[in-house]
C-alpha atoms as a PDB file:
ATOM      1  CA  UNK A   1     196.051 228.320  56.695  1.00  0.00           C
ATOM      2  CA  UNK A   2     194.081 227.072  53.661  1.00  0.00           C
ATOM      3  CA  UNK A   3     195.688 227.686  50.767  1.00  0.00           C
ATOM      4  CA  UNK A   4     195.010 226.648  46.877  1.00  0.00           C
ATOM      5  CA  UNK A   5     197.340 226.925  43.611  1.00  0.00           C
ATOM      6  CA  UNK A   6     196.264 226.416  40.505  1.00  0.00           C
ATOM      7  CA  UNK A   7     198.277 226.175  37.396  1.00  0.00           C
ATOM      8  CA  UNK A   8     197.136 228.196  34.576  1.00  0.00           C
ATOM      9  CA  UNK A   9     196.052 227.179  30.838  1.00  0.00           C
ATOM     10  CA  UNK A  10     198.649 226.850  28.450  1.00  0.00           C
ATOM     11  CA  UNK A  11     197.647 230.107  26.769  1.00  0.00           C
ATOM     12  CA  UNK A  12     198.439 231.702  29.936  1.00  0.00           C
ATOM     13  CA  UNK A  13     201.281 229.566  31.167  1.00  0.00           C
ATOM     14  CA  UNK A  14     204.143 231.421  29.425  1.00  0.00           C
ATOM     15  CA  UNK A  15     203.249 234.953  31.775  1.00  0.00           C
ATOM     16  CA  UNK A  16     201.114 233.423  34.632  1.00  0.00           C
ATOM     17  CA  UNK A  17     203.154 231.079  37.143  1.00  0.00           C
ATOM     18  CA  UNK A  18     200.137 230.494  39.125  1.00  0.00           C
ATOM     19  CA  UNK A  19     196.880 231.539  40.505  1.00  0.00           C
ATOM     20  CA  UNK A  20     195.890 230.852  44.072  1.00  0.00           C
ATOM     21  CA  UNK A  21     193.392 231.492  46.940  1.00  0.00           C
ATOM     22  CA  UNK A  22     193.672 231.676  50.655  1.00  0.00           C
ATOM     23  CA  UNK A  23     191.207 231.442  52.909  1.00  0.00           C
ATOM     24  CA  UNK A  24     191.733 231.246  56.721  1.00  0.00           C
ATOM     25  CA  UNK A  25     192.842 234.491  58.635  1.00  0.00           C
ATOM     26  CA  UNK A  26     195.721 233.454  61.054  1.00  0.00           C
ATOM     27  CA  UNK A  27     196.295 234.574  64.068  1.00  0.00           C
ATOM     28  CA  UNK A  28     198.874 237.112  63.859  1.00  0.00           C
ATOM     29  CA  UNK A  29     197.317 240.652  62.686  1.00  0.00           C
ATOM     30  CA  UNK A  30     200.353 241.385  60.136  1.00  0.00           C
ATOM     31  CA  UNK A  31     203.097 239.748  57.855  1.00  0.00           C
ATOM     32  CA  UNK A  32     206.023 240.462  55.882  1.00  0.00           C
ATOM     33  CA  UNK A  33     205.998 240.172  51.856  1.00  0.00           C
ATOM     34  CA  UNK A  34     209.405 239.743  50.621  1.00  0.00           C
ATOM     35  CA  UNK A  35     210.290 240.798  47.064  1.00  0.00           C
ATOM     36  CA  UNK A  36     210.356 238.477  44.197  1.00  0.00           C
ATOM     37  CA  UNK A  37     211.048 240.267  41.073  1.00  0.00           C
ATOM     38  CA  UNK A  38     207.430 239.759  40.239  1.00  0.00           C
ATOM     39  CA  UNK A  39     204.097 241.224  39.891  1.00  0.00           C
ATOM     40  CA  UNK A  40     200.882 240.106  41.854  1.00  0.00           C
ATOM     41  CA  UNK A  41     197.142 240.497  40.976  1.00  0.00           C
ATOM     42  CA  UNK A  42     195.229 240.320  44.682  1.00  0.00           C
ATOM     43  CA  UNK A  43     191.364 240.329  44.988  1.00  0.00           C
ATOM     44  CA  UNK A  44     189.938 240.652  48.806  1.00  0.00           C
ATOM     45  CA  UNK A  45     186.313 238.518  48.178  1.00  0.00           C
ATOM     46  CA  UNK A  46     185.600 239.143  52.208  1.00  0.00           C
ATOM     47  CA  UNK A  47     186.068 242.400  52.542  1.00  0.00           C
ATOM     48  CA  UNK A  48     186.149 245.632  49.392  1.00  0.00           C
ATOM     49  CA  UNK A  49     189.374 246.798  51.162  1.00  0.00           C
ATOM     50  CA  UNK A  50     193.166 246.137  51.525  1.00  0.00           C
ATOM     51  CA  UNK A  51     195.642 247.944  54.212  1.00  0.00           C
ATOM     52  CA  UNK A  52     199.248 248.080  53.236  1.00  0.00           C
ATOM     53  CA  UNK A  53     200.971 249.470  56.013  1.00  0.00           C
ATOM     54  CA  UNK A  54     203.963 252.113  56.431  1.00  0.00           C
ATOM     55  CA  UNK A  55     207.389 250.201  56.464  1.00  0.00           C
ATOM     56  CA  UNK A  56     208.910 252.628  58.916  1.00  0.00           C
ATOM     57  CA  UNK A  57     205.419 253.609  61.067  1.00  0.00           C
ATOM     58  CA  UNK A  58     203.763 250.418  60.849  1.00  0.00           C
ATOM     59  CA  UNK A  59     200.517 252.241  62.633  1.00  0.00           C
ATOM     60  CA  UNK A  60     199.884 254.012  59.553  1.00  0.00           C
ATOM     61  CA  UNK A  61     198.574 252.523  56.299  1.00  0.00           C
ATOM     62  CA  UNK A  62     197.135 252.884  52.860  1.00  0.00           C
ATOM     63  CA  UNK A  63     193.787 252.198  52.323  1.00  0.00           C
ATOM     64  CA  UNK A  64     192.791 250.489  48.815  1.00  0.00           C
ATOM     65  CA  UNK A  65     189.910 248.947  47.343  1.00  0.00           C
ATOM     66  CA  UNK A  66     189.453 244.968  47.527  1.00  0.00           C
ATOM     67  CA  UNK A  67     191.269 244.648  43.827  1.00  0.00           C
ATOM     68  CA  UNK A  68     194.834 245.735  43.893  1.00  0.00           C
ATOM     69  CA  UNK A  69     197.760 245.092  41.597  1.00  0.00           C
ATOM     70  CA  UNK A  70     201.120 245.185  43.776  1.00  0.00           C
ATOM     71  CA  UNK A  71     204.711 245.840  41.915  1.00  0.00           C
ATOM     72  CA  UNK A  72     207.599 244.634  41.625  1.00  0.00           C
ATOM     73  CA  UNK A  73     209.074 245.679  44.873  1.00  0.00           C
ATOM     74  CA  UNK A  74     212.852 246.631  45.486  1.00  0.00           C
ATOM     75  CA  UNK A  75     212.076 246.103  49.707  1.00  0.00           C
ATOM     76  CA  UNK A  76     209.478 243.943  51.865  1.00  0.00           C
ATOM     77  CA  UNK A  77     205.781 245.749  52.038  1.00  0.00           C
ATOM     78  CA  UNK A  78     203.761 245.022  55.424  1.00  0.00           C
ATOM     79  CA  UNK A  79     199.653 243.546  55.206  1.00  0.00           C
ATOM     80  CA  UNK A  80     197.065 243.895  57.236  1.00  0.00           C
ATOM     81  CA  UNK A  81     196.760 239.926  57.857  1.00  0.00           C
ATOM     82  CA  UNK A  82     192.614 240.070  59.202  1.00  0.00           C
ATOM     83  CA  UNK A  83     191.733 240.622  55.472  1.00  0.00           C
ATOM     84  CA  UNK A  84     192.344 236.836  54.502  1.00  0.00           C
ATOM     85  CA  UNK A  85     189.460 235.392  55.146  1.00  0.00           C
ATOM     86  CA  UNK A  86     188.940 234.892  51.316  1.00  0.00           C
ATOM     87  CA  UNK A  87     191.642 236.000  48.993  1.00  0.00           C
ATOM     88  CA  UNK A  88     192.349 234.992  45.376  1.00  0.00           C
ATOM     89  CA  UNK A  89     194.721 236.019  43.216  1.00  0.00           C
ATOM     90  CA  UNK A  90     197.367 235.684  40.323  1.00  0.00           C
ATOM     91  CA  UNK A  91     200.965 235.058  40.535  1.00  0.00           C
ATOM     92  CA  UNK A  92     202.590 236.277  37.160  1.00  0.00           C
ATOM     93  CA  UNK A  93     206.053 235.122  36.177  1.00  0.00           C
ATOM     94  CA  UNK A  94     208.879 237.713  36.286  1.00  0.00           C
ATOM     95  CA  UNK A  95     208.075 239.867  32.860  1.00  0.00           C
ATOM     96  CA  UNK A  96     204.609 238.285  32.779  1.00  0.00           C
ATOM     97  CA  UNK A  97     202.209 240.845  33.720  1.00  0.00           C
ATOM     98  CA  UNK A  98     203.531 242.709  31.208  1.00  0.00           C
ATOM     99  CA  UNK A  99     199.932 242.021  28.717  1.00  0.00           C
ATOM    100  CA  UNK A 100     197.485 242.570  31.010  1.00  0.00           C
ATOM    101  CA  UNK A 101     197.959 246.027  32.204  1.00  0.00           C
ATOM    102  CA  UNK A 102     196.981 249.962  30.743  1.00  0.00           C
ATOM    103  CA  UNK A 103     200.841 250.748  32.079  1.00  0.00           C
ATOM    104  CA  UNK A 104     204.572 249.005  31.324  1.00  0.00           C
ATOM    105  CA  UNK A 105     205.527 246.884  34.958  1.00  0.00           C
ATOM    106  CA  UNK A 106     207.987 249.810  34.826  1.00  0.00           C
ATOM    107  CA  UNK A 107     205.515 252.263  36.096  1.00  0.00           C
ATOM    108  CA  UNK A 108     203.778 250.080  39.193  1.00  0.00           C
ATOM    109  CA  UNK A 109     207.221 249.605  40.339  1.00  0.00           C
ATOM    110  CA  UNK A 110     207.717 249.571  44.440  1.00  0.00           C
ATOM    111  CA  UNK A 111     203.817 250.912  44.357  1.00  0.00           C
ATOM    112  CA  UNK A 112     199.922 249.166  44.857  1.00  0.00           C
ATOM    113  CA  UNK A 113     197.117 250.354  42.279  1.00  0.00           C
ATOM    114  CA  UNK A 114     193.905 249.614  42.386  1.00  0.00           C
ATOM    115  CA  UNK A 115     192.939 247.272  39.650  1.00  0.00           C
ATOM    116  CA  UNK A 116     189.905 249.574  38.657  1.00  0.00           C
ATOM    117  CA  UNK A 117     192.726 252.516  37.753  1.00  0.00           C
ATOM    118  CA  UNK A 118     194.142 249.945  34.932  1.00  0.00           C
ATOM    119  CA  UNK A 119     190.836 247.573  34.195  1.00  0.00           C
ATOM    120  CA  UNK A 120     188.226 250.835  35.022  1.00  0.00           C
ATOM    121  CA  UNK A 121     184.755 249.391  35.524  1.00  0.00           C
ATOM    122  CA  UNK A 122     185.435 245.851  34.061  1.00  0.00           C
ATOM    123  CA  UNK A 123     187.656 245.352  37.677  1.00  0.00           C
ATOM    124  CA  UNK A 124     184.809 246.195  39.820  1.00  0.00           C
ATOM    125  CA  UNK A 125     182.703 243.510  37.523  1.00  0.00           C
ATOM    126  CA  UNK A 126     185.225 240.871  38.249  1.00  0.00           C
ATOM    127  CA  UNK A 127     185.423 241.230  41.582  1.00  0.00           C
ATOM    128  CA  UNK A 128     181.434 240.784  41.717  1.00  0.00           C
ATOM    129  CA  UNK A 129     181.407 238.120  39.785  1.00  0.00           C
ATOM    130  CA  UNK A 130     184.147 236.311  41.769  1.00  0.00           C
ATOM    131  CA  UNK A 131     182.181 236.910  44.529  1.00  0.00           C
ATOM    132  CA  UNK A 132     179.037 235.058  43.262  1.00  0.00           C
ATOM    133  CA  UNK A 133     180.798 232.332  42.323  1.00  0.00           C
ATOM    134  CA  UNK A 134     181.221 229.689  45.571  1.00  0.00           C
ATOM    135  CA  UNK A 135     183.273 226.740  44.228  1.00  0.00           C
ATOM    136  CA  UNK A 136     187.307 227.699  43.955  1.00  0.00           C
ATOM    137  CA  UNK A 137     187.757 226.013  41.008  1.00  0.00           C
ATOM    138  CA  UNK A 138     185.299 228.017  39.266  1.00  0.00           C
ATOM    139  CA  UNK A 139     186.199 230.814  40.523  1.00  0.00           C
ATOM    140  CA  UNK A 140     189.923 230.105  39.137  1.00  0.00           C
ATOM    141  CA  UNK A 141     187.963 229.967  35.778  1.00  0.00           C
ATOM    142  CA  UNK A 142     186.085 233.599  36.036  1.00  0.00           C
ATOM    143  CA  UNK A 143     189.649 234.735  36.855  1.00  0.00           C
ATOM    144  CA  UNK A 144     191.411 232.940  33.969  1.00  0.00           C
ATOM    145  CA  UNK A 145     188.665 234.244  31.726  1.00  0.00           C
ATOM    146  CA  UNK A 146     189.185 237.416  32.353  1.00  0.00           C
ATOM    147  CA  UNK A 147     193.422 237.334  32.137  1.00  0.00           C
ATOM    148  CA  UNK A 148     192.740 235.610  28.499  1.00  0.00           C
ATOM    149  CA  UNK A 149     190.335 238.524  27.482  1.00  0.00           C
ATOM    150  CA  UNK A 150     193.172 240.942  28.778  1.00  0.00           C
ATOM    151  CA  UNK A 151     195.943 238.827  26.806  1.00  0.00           C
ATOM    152  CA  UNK A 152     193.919 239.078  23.710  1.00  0.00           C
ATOM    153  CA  UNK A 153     196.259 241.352  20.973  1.00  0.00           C
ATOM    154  CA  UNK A 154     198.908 242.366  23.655  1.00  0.00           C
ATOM    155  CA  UNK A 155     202.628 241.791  23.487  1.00  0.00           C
ATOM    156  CA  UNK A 156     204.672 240.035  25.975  1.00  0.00           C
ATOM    157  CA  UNK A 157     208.301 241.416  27.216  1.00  0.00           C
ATOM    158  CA  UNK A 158     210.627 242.522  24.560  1.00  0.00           C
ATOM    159  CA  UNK A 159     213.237 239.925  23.407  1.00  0.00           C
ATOM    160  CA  UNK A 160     216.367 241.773  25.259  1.00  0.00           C
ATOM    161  CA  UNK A 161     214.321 241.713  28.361  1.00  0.00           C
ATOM    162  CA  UNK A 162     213.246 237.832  28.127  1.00  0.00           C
ATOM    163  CA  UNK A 163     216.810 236.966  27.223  1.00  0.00           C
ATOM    164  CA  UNK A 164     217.853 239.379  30.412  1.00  0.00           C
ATOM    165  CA  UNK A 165     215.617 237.245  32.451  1.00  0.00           C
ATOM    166  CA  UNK A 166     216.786 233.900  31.898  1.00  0.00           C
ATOM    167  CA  UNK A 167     220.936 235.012  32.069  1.00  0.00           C
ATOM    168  CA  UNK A 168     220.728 237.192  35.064  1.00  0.00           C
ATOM    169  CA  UNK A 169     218.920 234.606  37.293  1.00  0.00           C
ATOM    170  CA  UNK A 170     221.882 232.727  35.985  1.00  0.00           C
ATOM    171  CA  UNK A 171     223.822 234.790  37.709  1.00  0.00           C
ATOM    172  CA  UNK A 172     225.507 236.812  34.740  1.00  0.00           C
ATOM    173  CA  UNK A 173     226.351 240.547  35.142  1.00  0.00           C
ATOM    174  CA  UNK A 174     224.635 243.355  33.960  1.00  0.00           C
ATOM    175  CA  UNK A 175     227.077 244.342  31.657  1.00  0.00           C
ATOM    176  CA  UNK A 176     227.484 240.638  30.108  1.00  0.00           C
ATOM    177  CA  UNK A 177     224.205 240.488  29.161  1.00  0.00           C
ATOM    178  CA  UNK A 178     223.987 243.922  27.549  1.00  0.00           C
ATOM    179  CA  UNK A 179     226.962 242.759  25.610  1.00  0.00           C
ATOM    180  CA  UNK A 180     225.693 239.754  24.369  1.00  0.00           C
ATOM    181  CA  UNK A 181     222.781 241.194  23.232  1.00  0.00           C
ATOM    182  CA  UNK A 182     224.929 243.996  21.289  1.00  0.00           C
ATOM    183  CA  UNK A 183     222.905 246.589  23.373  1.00  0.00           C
ATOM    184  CA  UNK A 184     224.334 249.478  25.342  1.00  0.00           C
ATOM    185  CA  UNK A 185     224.139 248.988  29.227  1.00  0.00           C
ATOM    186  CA  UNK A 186     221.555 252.212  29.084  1.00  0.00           C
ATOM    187  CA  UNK A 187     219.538 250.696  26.731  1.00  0.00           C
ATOM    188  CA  UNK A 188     219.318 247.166  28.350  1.00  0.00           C
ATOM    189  CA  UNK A 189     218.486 248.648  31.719  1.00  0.00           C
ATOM    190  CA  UNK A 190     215.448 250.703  30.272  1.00  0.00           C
ATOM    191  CA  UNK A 191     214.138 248.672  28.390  1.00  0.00           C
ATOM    192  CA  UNK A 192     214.306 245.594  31.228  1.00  0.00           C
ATOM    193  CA  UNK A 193     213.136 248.211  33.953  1.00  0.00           C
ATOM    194  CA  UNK A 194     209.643 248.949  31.664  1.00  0.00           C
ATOM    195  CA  UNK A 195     208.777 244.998  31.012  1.00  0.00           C
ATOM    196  CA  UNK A 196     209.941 244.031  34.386  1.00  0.00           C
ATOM    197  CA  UNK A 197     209.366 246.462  36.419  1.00  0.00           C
ATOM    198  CA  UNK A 198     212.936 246.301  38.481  1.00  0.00           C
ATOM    199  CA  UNK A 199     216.350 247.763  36.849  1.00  0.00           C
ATOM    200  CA  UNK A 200     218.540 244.486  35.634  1.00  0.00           C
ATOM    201  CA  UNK A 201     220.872 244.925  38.912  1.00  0.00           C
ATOM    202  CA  UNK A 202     218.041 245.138  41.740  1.00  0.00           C
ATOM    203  CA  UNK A 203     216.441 241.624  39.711  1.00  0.00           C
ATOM    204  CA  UNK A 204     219.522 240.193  39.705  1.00  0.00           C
ATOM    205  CA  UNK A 205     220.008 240.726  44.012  1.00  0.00           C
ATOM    206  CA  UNK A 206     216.362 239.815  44.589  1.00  0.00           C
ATOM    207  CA  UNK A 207     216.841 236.815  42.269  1.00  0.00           C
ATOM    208  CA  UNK A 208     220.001 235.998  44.579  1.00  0.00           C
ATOM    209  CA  UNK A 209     218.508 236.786  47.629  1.00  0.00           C
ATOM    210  CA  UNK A 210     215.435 234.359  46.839  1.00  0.00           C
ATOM    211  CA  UNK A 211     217.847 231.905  45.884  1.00  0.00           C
ATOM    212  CA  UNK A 212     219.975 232.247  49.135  1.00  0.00           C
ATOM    213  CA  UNK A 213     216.940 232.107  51.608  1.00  0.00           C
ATOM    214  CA  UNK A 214     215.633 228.696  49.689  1.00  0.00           C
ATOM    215  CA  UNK A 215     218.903 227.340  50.031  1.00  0.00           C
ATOM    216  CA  UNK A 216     218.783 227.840  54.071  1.00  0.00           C
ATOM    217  CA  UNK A 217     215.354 225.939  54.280  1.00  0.00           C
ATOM    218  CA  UNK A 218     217.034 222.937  52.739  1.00  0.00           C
ATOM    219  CA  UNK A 219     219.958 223.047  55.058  1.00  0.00           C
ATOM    220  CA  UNK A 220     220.071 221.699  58.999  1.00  0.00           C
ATOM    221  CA  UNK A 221     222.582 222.831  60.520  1.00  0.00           C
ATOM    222  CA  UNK A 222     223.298 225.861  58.500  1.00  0.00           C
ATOM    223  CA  UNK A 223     226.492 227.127  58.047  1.00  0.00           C
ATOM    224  CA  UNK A 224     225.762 230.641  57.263  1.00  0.00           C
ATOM    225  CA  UNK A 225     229.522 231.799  55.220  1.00  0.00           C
ATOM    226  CA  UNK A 226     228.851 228.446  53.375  1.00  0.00           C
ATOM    227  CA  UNK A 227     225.758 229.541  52.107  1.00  0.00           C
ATOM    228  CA  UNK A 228     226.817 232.717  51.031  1.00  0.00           C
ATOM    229  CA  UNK A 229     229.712 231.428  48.952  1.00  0.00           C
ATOM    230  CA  UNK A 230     227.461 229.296  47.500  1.00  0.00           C
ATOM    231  CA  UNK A 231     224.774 231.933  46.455  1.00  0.00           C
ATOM    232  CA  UNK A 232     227.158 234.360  44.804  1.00  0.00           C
ATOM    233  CA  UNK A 233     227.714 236.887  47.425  1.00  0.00           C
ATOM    234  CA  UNK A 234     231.565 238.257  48.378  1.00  0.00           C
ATOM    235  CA  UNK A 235     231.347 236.998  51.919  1.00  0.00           C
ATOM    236  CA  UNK A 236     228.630 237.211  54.612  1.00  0.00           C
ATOM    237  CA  UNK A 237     228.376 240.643  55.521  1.00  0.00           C
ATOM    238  CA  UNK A 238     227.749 240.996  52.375  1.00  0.00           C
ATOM    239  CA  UNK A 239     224.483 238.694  52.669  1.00  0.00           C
ATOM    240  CA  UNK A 240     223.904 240.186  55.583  1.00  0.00           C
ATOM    241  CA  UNK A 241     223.392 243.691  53.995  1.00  0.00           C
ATOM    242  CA  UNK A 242     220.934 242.263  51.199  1.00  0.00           C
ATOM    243  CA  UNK A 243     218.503 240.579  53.766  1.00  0.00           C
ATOM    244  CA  UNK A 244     218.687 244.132  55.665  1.00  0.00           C
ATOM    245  CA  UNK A 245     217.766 245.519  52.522  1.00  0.00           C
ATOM    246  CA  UNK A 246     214.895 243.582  50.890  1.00  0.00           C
ATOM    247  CA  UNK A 247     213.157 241.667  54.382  1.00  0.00           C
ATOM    248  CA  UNK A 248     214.875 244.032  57.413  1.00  0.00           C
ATOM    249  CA  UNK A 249     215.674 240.929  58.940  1.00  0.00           C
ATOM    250  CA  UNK A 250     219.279 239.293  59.330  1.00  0.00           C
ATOM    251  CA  UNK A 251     219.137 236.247  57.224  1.00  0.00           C
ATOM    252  CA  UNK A 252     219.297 233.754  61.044  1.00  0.00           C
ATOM    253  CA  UNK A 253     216.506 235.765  62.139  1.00  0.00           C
ATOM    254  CA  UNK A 254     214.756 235.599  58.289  1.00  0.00           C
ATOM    255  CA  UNK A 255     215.063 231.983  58.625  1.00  0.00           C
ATOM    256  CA  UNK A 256     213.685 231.495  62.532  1.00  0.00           C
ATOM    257  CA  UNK A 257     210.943 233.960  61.105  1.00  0.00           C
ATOM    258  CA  UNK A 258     209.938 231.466  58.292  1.00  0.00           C
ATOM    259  CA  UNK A 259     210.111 227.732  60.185  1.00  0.00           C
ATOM    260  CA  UNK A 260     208.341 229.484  62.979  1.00  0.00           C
ATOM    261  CA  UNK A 261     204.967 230.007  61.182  1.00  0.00           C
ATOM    262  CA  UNK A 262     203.090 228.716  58.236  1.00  0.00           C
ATOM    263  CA  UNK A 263     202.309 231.072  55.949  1.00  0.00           C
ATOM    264  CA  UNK A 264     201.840 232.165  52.150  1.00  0.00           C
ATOM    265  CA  UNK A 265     205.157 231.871  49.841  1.00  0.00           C
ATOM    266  CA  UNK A 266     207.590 235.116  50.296  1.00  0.00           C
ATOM    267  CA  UNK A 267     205.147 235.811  53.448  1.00  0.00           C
ATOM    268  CA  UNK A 268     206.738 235.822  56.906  1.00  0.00           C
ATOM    269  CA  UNK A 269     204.737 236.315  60.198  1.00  0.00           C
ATOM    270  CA  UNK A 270     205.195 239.374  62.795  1.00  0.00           C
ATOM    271  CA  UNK A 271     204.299 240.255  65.787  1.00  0.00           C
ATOM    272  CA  UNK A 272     201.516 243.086  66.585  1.00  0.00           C
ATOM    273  CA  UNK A 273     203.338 246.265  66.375  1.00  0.00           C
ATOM    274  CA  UNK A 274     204.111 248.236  69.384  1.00  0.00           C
ATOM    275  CA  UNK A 275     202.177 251.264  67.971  1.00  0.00           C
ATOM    276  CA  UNK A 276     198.858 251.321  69.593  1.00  0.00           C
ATOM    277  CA  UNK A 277     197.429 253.709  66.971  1.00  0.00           C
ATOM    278  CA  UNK A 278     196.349 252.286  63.307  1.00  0.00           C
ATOM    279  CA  UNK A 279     196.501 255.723  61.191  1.00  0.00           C
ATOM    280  CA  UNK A 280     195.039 255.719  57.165  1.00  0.00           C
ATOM    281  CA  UNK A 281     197.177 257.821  55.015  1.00  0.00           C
ATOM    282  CA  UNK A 282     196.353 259.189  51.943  1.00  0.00           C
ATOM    283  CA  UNK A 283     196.044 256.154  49.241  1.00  0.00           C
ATOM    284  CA  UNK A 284     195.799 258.394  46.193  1.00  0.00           C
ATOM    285  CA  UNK A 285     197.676 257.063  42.889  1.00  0.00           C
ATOM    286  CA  UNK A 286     198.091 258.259  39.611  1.00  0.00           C
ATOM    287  CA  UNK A 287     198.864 255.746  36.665  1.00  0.00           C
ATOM    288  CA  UNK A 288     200.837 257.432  33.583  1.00  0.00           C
END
C-alpha cells in the first residue's frame, strides 16, 4: 500500500485533519470502513466510478461517480477495493465539513453523494484538473485550493456543537453537556446532529468505540474485560454489542482483522464474498 498524508494550511487546519492519497490496489477485492464520527471527501483519479456495496448482500452495490462525499456513518460501509489505484482525498475533523458543503453534515448522514450534487459543475472541473496534475504534492495544492475557495464566507459548527465535541469525546453524557450549555437536551441534539452529522449519543459510542479499538493495538496480551473498563463501557458484553454494531465484527476478531493486513486508517481487509454475482442497484440521491 502507498499511502500519503498531508497536513493542511492553517486556514484550513481548524476543519480539515488531513488530506491524503493512496495509490496501490491490494490484493483483496473489498474492505471494511469503520465509522469515525467524521466526514470524508474521496476522488477516484483512475477510474470516474466508486462501488459501495450492500452491507447485508455484499453482491449488490451502488454505483457513483469518481467524486463522492461519504457521511458520517452510524455502521461500517463495504468498498470495492480494485478502485485504488489512485485515490485522493480529504479527511475533515469531526464538525469540519460543515463549510464546504450546499447541505448541513446532518443531511449526508449514513449516505454517499456525489460531489457534483453539492459542488455542480465546479466538482467535475476538479476532478479534471486533479487528474492533469502528476506530482502528489501538487495535486494536494489543486485540492487545498479548491477547499479554501469553498471556505470563503461560510460558517463553521455552531458554538453548542463545538463545545459538544470536545466534552463528549471526554466522555461526558448527553445530558451534562446540554446542561452546561443551559440548552434543552432537544435542542442540543438538533442542533449537534445538523453540524455533525451524528445525534450527540451515536458520536459519543463511535468516539468510544474508536477509542477502545486503539487501545487494543497498543496492548500484547490483551485482556479484553480490562479494556473495556478502561474505555467506559459497563462490562464486556457490553463492548461486545458496540463492535457488532458499528464493524460486525467481535472486537478479538476486529483486532486479528486489523494486525492481519495493512491497510488505510478505520479500513479493515475481507475476504471475497461468497456471492458469485456483483449486482448495481439504483444509486439515485436527492440532497435537500
Amino acid at each position: 500500500m502507498l499511502f500519503w498524508a498531508h497536513k493542511p494550511v492553517p486556514s484550513l487546519a481548524r476543519f480539515v485533519d488531513h488530506l491524503w492519497c493512496l495509490n496501490d490496489a491490494p490484493a483483496h477485492q473489498r474492505e471494511r470502513v469503520l465509522p469515525a464520527g467524521t466526514l470524508e471527501l474521496v476522488i477516484n483519479l483512475d477510474q470516474d466510478e466508486f462501488r459501495i456495496h450492500d452491507r447485508e448482500r455484499p453482491g449488490q452495490y451502488q454505483r457513483f461517480a469518481g467524486a463522492i462525499v461519504s457521511g458520517a456513518y452510524s455502521r461500517y460501509f463495504v468498498i470495492d477495493t480494485r478502485e485504488h489505484a489512485s485515490i485522493i482525498g480529504v479527511h475533515f475533523k469531526p464538525g469540519g465539513a460543515l463549510p464546504f458543503f450546499a447541505v448541513p453534515p446532518g443531511a449526508l448522514a449514513d449516505r454517499h453523494v456525489e460531489l457534483e450534487q453539492l459542488w455542480g459543475v465546479s466538482a467535475r472541473e476538479l476532478r479534471e484538473q486533479l487528474c492533469e496534475e502528476r506530482g502528489i504534492q501538487r495535486r494536494f495544492r489543486v485540492l487545498e485550493h479548491a477547499l479554501l475557495t469553498r471556505l470563503a464566507g461560510n460558517r463553521g459548527p455552531r458554538p453548542a456543537a463545538c463545545a459538544g465535541l470536545e466534552w463528549l469525546s471526554a466522555g461526558r453524557k448527553v445530558t451534562e453537556v446540554a446542561s452546561a450549555l443551559g440548552l434543552s437536551r432537544r435542542r442540543l441534539i438538533t442542533v449537534f446532529t445538523e453540524d455533525v452529522g451524528l445525534t450527540p449519543k451515536v458520536f459519543a459510542r463511535i468516539t468510544r468505540f474508536q477509542g477502545a479499538l486503539a487501545h487494543a493495538r497498543s496492548l500484547n496480551p490483551i485482556d479484553w474485560s480490562q479494556l473495556a473498563h478502561h474505555a467506559g463501557y459497563f462490562d464486556q458484553s457490553h463492548m461486545i454489542r458496540d463492535f457488532a454494531d458499528f464493524a460486525g465484527l467481535t472486537p478479538r476478531a476486529l483486532h486479528v482483522h486489523c494486525a492481519a493486513t495493512q491497510v488505510k486508517a478505520d479500513h479493515v481487509a475481507i475476504s471475497q464474498s461468497s456471492h458469485s454475482s456483483n449486482t448495481p442497484v439504483s444509486s439515485s440521491i436527492r440532497v435537500g
